[in-house]
Protein backbone atom coordinates (compact mmCIF):
# COMPACT_ATOMS: atom_id res chain seq x y z
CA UNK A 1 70.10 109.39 151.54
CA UNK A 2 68.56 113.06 151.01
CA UNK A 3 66.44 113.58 147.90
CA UNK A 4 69.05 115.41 146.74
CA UNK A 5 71.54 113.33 146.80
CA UNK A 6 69.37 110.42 144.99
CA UNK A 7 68.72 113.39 142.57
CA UNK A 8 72.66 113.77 142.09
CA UNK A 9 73.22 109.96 141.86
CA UNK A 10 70.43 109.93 139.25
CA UNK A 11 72.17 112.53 137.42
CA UNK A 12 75.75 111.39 138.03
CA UNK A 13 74.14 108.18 136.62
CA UNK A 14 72.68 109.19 133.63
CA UNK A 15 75.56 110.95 132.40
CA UNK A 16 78.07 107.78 132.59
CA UNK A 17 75.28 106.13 130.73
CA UNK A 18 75.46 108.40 127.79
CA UNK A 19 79.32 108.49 128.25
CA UNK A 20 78.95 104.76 127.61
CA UNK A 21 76.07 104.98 124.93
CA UNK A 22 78.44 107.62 122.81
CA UNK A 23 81.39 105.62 122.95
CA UNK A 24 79.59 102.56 122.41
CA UNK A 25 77.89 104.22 119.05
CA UNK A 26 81.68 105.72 118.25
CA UNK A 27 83.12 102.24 118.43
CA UNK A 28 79.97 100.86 116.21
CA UNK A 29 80.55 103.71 113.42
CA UNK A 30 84.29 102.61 113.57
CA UNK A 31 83.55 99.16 112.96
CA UNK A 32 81.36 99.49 110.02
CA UNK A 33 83.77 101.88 108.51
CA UNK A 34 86.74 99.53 109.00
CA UNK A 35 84.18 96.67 107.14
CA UNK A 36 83.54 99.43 104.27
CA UNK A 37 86.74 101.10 103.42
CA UNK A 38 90.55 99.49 103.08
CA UNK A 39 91.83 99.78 106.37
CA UNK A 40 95.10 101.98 105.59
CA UNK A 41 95.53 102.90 109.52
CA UNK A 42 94.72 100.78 113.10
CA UNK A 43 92.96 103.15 115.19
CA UNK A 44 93.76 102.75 118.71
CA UNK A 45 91.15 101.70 121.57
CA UNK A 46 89.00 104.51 122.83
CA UNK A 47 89.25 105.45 126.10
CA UNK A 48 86.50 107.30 126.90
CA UNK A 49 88.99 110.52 127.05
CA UNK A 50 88.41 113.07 124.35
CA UNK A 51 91.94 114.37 124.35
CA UNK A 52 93.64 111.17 124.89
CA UNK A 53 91.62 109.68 121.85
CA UNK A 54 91.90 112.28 120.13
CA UNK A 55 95.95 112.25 120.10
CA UNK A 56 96.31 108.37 119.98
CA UNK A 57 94.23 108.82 116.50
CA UNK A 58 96.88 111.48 115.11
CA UNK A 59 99.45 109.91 116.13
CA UNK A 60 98.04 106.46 114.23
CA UNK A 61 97.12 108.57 111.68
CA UNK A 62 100.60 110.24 111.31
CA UNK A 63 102.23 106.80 111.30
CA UNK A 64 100.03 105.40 108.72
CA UNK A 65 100.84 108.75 106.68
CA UNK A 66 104.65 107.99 106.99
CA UNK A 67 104.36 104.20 106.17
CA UNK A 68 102.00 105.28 102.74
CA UNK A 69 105.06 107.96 101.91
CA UNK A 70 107.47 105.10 102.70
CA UNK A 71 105.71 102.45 99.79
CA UNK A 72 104.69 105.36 97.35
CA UNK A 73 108.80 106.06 97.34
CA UNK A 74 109.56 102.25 96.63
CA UNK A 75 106.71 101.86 94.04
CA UNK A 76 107.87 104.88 92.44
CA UNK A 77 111.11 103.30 92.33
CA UNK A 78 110.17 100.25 91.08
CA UNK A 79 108.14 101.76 88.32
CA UNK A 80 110.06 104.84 87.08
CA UNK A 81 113.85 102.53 87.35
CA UNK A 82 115.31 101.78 83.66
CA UNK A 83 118.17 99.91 84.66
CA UNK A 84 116.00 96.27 83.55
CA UNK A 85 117.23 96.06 80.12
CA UNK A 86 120.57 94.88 77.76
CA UNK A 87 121.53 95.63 74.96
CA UNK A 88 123.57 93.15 72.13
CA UNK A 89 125.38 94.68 69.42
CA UNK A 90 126.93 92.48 66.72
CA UNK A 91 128.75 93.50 63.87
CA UNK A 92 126.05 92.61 61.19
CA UNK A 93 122.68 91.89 60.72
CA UNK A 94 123.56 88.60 59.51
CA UNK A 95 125.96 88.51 62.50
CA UNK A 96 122.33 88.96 64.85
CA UNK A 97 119.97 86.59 62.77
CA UNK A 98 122.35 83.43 63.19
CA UNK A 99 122.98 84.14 67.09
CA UNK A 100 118.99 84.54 67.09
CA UNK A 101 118.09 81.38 64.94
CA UNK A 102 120.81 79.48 67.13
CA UNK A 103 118.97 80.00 70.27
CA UNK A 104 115.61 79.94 68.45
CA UNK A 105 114.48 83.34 69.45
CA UNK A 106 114.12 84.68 66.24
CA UNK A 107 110.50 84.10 66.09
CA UNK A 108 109.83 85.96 69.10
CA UNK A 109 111.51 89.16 67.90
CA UNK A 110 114.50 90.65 65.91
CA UNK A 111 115.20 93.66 68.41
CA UNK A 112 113.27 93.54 71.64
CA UNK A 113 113.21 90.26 73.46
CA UNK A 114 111.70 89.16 76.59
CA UNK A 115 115.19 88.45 79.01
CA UNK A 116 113.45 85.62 81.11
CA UNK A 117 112.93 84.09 77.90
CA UNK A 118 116.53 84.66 76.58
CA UNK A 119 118.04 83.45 79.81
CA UNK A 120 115.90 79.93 79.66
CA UNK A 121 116.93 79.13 75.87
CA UNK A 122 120.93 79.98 77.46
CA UNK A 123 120.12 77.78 80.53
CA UNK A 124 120.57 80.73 83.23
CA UNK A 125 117.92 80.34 86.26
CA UNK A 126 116.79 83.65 87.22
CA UNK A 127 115.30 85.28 91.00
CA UNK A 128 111.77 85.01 91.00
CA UNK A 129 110.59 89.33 90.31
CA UNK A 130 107.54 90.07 91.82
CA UNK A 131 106.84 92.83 90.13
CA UNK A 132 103.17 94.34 92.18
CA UNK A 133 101.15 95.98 88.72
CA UNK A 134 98.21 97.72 89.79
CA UNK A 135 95.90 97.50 86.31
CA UNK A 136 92.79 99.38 86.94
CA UNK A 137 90.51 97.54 84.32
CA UNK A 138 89.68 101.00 82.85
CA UNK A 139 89.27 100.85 78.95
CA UNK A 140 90.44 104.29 77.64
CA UNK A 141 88.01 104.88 74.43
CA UNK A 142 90.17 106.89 72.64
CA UNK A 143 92.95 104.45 72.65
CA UNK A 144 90.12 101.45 71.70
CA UNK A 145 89.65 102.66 68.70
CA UNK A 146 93.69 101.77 67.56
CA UNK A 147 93.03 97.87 68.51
């Protein structure tokens, strides 16, 4: 082997090793930001290919944009739908108090009344709701100072 080829090798050498260092660092940053921060998208492998890595992330990226879009729709849904109330109307007050006191629900309310509760005292078994609230433990000062 010429010195110039051993000089070539050497060279040819040293650049796979920093392909390899770079990817290996890449992967490393990766990691730790996959430890940090909620993991909304699964990046693909590397490959060692720029371009191919590059589209595999958009594409993973795109995906995980289309499955957020998909669950903000259905919590939107969820949270903006009125349709989880009744209404009883009764001919008189009186009418309403004795239907109330009959069920003993009057002491939880003359006009609004929890349903789950309702349908217990009547003997109807409700479907489990799973209803996914998202409270953000946030005390708003302003409204502190009505409790």
């Amino acid at each position: 082997m010429t010195p110039a080829e051993k000089m070539e090798l050497k060279e040819k050498t040293k650049a796979e090793a920093r392909q390899k260092n770079n990817l290996a660092k890449e992967q490393a940053i990766r990691t730790r930001a996959s430890k940090t921060m909620p993991q909304m998208v699964t990046l693909p492998e590397l490959t060692g290919d720029a371009e191919v890595d590059s589209k595999a992330d958009l594409d993973a990226l795109q995906e995980g944009f289309r499955q957020r879009a998909k669950a903000e729709a259905s919590r939107f849904e969820l949270t903006t739908d009125s349709e989880y109330w009744c209404a009883l109307c009764f001919q008189t007050r009186e009418q309403k108090e004795v239907f109330l006191k009959a069920l003993d629900l009057f002491t939880h309310g003359d006009k609004y009344l929890d349903g789950q509760l309702v349908a217990e005292r009547l003997g109807i078994k409700l479907p489990e709701g799973h209803v996914p609230y998202k409270p953000d433990g946030k005390i708003v000062k302003t409204w502190l100072e009505f409790t």
